[in-house]
Protein backbone atom coordinates (compact mmCIF):
# COMPACT_ATOMS: atom_id res chain seq x y z
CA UNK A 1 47.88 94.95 60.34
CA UNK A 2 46.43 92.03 57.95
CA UNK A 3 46.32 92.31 54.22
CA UNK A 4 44.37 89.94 52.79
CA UNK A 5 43.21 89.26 49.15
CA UNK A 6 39.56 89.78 48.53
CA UNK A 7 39.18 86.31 46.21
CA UNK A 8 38.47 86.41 42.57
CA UNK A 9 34.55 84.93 42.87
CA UNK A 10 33.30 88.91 41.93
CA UNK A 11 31.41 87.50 39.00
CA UNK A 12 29.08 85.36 40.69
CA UNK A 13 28.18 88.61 42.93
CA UNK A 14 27.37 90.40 46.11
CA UNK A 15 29.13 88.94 49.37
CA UNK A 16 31.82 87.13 47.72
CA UNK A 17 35.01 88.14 49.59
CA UNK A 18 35.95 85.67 51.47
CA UNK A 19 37.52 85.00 55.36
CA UNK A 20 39.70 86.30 56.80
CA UNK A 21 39.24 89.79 54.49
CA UNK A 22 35.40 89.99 56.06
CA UNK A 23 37.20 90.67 59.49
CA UNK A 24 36.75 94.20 60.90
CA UNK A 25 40.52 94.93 61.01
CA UNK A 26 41.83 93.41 57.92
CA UNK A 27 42.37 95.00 54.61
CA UNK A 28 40.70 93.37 52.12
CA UNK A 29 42.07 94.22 48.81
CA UNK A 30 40.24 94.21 45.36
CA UNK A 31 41.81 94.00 41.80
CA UNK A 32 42.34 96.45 39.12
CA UNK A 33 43.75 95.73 35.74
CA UNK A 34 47.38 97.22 35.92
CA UNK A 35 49.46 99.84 32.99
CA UNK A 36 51.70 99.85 30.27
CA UNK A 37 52.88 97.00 28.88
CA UNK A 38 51.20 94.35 30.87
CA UNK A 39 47.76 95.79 28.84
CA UNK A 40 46.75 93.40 26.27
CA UNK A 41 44.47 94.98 23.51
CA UNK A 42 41.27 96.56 24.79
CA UNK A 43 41.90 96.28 28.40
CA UNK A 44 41.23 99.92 29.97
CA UNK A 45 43.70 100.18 32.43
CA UNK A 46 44.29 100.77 36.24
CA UNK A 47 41.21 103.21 36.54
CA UNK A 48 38.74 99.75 36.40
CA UNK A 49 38.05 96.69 38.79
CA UNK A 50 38.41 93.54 37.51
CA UNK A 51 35.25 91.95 36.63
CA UNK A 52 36.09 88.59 38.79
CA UNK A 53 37.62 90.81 42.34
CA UNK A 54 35.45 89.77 44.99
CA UNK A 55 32.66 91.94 46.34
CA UNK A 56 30.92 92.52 49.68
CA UNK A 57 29.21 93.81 51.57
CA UNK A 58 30.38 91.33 54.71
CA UNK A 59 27.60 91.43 56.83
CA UNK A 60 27.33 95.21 57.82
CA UNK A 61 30.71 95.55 56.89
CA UNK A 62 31.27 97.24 53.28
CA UNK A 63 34.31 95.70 51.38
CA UNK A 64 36.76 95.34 49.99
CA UNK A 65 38.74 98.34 51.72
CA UNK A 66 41.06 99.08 48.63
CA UNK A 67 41.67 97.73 44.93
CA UNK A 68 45.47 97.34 43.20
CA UNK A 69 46.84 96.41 40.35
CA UNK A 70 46.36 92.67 40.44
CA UNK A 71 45.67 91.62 36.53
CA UNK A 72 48.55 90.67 34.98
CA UNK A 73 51.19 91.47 36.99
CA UNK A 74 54.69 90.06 36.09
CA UNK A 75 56.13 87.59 38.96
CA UNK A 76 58.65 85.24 39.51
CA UNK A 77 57.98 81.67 38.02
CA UNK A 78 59.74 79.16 40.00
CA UNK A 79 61.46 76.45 38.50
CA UNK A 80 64.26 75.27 40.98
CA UNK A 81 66.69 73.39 39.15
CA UNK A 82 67.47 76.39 37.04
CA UNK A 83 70.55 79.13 38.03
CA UNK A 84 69.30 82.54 37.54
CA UNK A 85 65.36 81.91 36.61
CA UNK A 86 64.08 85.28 37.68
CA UNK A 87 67.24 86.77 34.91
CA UNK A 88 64.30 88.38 32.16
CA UNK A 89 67.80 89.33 30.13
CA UNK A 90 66.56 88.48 26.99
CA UNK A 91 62.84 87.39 27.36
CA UNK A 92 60.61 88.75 25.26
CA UNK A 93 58.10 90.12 27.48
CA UNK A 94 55.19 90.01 25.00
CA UNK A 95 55.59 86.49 25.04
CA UNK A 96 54.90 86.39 28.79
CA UNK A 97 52.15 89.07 28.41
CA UNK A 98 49.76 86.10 26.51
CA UNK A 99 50.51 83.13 28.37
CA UNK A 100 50.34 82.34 32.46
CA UNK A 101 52.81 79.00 32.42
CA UNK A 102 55.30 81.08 31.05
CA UNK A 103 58.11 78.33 30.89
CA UNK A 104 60.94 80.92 31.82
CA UNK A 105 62.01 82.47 35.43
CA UNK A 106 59.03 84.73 35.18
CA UNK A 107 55.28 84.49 34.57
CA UNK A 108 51.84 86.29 34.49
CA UNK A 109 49.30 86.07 36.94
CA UNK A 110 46.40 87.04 37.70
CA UNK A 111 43.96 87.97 40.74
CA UNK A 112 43.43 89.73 44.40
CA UNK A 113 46.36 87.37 45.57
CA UNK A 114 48.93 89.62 43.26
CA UNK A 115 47.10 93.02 44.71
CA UNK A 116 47.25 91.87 47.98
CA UNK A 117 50.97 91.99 47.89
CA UNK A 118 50.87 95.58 46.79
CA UNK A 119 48.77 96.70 49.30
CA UNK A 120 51.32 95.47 52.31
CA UNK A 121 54.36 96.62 50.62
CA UNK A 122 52.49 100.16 50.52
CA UNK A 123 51.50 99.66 53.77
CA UNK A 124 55.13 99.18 54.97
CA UNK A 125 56.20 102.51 53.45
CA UNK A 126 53.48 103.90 55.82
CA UNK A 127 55.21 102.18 58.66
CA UNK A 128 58.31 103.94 57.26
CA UNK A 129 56.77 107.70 56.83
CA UNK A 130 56.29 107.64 60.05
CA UNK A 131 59.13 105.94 62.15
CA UNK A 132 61.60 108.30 60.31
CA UNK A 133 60.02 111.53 61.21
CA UNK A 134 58.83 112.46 57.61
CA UNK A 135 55.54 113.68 59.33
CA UNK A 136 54.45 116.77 59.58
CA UNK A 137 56.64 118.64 57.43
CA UNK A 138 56.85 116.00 54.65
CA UNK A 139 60.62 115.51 54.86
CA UNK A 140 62.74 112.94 57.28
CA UNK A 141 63.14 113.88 60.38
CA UNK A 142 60.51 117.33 60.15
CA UNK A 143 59.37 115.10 63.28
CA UNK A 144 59.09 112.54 66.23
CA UNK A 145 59.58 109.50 64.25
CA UNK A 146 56.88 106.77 66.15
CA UNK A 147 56.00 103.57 65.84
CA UNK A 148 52.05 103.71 64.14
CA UNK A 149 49.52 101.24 65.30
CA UNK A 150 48.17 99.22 62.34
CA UNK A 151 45.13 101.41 62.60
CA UNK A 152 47.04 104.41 61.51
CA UNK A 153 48.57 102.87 58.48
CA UNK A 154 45.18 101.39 57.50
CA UNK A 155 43.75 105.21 58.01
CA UNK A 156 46.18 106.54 55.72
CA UNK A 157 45.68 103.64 53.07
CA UNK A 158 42.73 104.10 53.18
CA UNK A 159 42.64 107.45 53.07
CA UNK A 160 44.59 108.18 50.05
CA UNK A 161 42.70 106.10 47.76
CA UNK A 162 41.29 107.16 44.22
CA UNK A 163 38.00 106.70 42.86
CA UNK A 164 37.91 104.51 39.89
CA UNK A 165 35.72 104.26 36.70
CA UNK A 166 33.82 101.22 36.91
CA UNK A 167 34.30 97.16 36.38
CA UNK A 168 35.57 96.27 33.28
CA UNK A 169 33.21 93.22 32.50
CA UNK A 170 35.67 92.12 29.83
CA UNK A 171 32.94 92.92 26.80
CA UNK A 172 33.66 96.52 25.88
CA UNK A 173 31.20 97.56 28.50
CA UNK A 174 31.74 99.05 32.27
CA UNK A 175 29.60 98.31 35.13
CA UNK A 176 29.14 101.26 37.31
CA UNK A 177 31.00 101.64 40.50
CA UNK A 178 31.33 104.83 43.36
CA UNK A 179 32.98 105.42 46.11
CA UNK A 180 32.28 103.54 49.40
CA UNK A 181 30.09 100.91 47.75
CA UNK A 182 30.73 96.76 47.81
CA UNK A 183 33.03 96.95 44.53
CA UNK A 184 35.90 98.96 45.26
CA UNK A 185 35.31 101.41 48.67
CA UNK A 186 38.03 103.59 49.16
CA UNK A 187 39.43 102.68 45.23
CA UNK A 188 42.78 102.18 44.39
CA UNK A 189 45.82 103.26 46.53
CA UNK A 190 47.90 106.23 45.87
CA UNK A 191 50.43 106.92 48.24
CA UNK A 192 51.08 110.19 46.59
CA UNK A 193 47.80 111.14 47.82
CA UNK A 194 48.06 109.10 51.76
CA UNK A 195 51.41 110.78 52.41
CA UNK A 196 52.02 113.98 51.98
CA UNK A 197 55.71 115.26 50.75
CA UNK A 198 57.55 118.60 51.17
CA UNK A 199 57.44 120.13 48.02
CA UNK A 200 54.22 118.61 46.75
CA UNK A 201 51.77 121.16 47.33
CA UNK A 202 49.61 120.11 44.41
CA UNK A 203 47.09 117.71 45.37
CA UNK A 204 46.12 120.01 48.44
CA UNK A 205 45.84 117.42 50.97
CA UNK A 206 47.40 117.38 54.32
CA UNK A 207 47.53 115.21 57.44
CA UNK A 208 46.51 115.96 60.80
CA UNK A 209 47.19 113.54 63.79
């Protein structure tokens, strides 16, 4: 299974993700702004596309498949002559919150290349679900743990997603979005909602292979 970022042209419009995310098979994944403390003032939150996360369609193809947190998402910084960069002991984070060189172990950035990463590492608790046996009854080994094709994990990505409000054109204004269209598709992931858990009956979904 590929993950690919979607690119971070969505502001000069349609058909703007770029290869290899227009292939068939590939995930191409969009950006949301992300939560909490990596918010600066006004910014609405994971429920809105970024205003620059690529769009399609591709061709016939509608994408991007799926949108993550990819605005300002802490990372590592890398500065190689330095013992213990990634250490953020004592960093003030809201320093790091308005600034992308940062100058520490750890920085800011921004775009589908930080969702992108989000997006596999979900995908690889997919892989996981499955192998140890945590399908059907929502608990390991309630199964036959197997080895899913990508096509599975994609399915239940894909699956699982949430719809979200809109694009957040940076102004105080949204820009409309729905499900399944060339902004965000399926909308953000949710593996609370892909895979379904013993004891979480709330959400009312279930699986069927």
């Amino acid at each position: 299974l590929v993950v690919v970022a979607a690119g971070n042209n969505g502001r000069d419009g349609k058909s703007t993700v770029g290869m290899p995310g227009t292939a068939k098979n590939a995930i191409a994944v969009g950006a949301s702004h992300s939560d909490g403390p990596d918010l600066l003032d006004g910014e609405p939150g994971p429920d809105c596309v970024a205003a620059y996360s690529s769009r399609g369609p591709a061709g016939a193809r509608t994408k991007p498949d799926v949108v993550a947190p990819g605005h300002r998402v802490l990372s590592a910084n890398a500065l190689p002559d330095e013992i213990g960069e990634c250490d953020a002991e004592g960093l003030d984070r809201g320093d790091y919150l308005r600034k992308l060189d940062g100058g520490e172990g750890l920085r800011y950035s921004t775009g589908t290349s930080m969702a992108a990463p989000a997006v596999a590492g979900a995908a690889a608790i997919v892989r996981q679900y499955f192998a140890e046996g945590w399908h059907p009854g929502g608990y390991a080994g309630s199964g036959d743990g197997f080895v899913p094709s990508g096509s599975l994990i994609k399915a239940a990505l894909l699956n699982g997603g949430r719809t979200l409000l809109g694009v957040d054109k940076g102004d105080g204004t949204m820009e409309p979005s729905s499900p399944h269209d060339s902004i965000q598709n399926f909308g953000g992931i949710d593996l609370r909602r892909s895979l379904p858990l013993a004891g979480r009956e709330d959400d009312g979904l279930r699986m069927a292979l």
